[in-house]
C-alpha atoms as a PDB file:
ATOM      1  CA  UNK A   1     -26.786 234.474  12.081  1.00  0.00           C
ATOM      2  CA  UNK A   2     -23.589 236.013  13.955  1.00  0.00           C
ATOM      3  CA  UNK A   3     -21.019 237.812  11.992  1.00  0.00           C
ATOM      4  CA  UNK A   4     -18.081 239.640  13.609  1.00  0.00           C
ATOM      5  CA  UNK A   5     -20.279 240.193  16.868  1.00  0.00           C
ATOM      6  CA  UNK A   6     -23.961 241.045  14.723  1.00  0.00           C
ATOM      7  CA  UNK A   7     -27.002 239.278  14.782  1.00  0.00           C
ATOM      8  CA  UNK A   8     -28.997 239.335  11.410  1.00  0.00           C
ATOM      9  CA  UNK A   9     -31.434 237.349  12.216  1.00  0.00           C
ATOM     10  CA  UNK A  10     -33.886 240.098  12.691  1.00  0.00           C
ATOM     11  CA  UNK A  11     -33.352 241.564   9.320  1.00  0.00           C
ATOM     12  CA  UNK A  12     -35.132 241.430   6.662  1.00  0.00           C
ATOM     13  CA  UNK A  13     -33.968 241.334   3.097  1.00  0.00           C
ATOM     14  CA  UNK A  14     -35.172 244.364   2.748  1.00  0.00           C
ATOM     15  CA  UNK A  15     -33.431 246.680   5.283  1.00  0.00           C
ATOM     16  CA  UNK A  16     -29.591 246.384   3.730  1.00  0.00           C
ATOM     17  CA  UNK A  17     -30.628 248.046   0.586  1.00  0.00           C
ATOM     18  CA  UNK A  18     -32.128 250.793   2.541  1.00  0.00           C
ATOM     19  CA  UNK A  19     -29.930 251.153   4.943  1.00  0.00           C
ATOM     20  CA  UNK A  20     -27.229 251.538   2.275  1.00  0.00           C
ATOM     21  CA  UNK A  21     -29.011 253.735   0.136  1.00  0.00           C
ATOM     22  CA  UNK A  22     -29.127 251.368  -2.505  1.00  0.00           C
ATOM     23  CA  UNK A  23     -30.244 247.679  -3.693  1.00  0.00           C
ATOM     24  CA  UNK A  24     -29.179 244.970  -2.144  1.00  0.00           C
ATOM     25  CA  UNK A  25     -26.522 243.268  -4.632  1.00  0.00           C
ATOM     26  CA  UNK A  26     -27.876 241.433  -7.421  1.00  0.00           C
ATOM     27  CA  UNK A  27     -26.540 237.907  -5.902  1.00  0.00           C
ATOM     28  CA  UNK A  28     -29.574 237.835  -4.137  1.00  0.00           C
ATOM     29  CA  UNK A  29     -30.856 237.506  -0.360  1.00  0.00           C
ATOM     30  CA  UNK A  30     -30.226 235.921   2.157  1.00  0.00           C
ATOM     31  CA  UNK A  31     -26.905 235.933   1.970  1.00  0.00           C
ATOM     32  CA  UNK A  32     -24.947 233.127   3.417  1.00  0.00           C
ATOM     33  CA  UNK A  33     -21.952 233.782   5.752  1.00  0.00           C
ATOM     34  CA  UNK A  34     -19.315 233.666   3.275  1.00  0.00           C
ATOM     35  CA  UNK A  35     -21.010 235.613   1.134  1.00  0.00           C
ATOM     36  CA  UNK A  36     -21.316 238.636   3.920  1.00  0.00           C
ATOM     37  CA  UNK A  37     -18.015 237.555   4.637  1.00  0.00           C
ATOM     38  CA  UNK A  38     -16.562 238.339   0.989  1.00  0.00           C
ATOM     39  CA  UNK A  39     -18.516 241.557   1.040  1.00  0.00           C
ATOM     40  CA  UNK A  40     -17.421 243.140   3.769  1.00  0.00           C
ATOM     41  CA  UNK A  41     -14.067 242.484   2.705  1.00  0.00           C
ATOM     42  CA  UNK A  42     -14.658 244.162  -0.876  1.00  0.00           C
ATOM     43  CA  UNK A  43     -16.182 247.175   1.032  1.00  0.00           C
ATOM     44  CA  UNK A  44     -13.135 247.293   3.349  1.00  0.00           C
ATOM     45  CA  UNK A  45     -10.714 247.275   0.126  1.00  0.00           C
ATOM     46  CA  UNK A  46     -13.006 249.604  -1.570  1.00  0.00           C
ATOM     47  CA  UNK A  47     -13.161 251.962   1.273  1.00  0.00           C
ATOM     48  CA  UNK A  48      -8.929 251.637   1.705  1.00  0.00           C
ATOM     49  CA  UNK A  49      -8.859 252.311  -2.223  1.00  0.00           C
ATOM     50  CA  UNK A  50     -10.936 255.272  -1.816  1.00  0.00           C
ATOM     51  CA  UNK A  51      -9.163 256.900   1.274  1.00  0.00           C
ATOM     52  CA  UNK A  52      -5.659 257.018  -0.649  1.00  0.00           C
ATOM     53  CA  UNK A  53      -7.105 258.225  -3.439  1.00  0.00           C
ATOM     54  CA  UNK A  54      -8.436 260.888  -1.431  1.00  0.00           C
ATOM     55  CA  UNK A  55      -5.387 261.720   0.881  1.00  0.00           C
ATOM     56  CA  UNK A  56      -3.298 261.710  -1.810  1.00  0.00           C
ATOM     57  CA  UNK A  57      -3.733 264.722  -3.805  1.00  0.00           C
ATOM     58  CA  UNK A  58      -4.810 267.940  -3.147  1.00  0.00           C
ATOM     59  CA  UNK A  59      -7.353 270.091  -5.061  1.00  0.00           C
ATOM     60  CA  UNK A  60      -8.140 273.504  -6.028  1.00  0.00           C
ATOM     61  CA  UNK A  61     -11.609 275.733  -6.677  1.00  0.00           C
ATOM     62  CA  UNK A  62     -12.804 278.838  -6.625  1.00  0.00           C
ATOM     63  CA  UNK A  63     -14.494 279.921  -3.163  1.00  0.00           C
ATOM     64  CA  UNK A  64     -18.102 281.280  -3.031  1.00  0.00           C
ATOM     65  CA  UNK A  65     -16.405 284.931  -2.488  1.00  0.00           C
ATOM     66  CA  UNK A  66     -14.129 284.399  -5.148  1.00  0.00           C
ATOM     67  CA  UNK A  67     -11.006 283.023  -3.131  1.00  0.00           C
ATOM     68  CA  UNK A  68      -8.674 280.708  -4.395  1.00  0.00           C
ATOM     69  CA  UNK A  69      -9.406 277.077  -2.162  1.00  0.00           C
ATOM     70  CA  UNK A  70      -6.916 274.251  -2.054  1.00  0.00           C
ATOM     71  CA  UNK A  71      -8.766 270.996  -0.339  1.00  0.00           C
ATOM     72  CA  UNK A  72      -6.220 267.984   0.549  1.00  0.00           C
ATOM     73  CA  UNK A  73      -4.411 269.326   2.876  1.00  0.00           C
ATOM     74  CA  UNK A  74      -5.966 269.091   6.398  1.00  0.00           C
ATOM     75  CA  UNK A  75      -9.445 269.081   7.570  1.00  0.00           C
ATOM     76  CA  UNK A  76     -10.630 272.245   6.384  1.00  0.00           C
ATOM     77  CA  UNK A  77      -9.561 274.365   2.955  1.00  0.00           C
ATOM     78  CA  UNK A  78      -7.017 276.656   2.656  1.00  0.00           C
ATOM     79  CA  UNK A  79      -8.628 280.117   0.742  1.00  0.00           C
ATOM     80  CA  UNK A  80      -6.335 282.917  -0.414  1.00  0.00           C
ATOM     81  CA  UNK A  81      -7.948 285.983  -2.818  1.00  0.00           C
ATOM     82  CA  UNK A  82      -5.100 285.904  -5.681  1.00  0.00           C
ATOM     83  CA  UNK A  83      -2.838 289.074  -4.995  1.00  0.00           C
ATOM     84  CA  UNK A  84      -2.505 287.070  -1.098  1.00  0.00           C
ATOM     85  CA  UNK A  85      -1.444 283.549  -3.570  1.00  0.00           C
ATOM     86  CA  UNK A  86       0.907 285.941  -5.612  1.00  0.00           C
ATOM     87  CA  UNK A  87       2.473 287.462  -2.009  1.00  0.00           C
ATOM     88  CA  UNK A  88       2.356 283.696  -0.605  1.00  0.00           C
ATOM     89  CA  UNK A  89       4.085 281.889  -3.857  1.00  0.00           C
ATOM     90  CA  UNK A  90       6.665 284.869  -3.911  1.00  0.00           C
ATOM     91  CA  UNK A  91       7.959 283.993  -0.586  1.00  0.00           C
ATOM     92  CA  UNK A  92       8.756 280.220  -1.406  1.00  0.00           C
ATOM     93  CA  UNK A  93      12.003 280.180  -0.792  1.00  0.00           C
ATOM     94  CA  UNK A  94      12.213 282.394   2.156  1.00  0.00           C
ATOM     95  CA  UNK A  95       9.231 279.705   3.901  1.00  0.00           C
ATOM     96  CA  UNK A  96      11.705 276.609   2.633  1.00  0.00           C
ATOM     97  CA  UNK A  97      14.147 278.419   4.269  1.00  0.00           C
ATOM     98  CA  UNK A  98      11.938 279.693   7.627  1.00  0.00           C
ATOM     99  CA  UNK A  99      11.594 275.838   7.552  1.00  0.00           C
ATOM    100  CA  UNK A 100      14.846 274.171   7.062  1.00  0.00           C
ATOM    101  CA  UNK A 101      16.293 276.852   9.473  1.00  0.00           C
ATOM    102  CA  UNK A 102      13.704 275.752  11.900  1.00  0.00           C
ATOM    103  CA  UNK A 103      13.353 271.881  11.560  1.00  0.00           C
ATOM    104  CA  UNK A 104      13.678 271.118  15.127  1.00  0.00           C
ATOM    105  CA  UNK A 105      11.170 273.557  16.445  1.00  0.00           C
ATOM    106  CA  UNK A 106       8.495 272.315  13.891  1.00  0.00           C
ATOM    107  CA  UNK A 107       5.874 269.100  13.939  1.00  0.00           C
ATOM    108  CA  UNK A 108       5.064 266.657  11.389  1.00  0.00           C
ATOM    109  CA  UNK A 109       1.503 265.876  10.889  1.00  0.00           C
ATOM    110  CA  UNK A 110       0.974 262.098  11.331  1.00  0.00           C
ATOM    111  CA  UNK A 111      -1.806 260.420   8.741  1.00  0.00           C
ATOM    112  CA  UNK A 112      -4.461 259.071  10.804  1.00  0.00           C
ATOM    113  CA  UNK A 113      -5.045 256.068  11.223  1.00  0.00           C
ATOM    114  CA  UNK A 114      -8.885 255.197   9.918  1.00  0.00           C
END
């Protein structure tokens, strides 16, 4: 059966569940097409529901060498030790500043797309 470019009909009703890590939904198998249809676009919201969630905060723990780590704001963590948070958090204002007085020099990050 085609959807969105796959062929299914060499799967058995087996290999979703493992493929997935889990059991195949409790609706049963096969599926019909609407049924695949509908679940791929609960997955999709899901998945969108998850990614804000995850964008939209950042998040804070203590490093394996006993660093401060925020998470959230780019690929990889930012770690401090706490007198180089204390130095960092003492200069807000002058980095506001470094910033405002450099606006036109400096990038914005764009959000990616996926």
């Amino acid at each position: 059966m085609p959807i969105a470019g796959l062929v299914l009909s060499n799967v058995d009703d087996d290999t979703f569940g493992t493929l997935a890590g889990r059991q195949p939904p409790a609706m049963g198998w096969p599926m019909s097409e609407d049924q695949l249809r509908a679940e791929i676009e609960r997955l999709r919201a899901e998945n969108e529901s998850l990614k804000s969630q995850r964008v939209s905060r950042a998040t804070l723990k203590v490093s394996d060498k006993g660093g401060v780590s925020v998470y959230g704001l780019g690929r990889f963590p930012v770690t401090l030790y706490k007198e180089q948070w204390g130095k960092l958090l003492d200069m807000a204002d002058d980095i506001r500043a470094f910033i405002k007085e450099h606006e036109a020099e400096l990038k914005t990050r764009e959000k990616p797309e996926s």
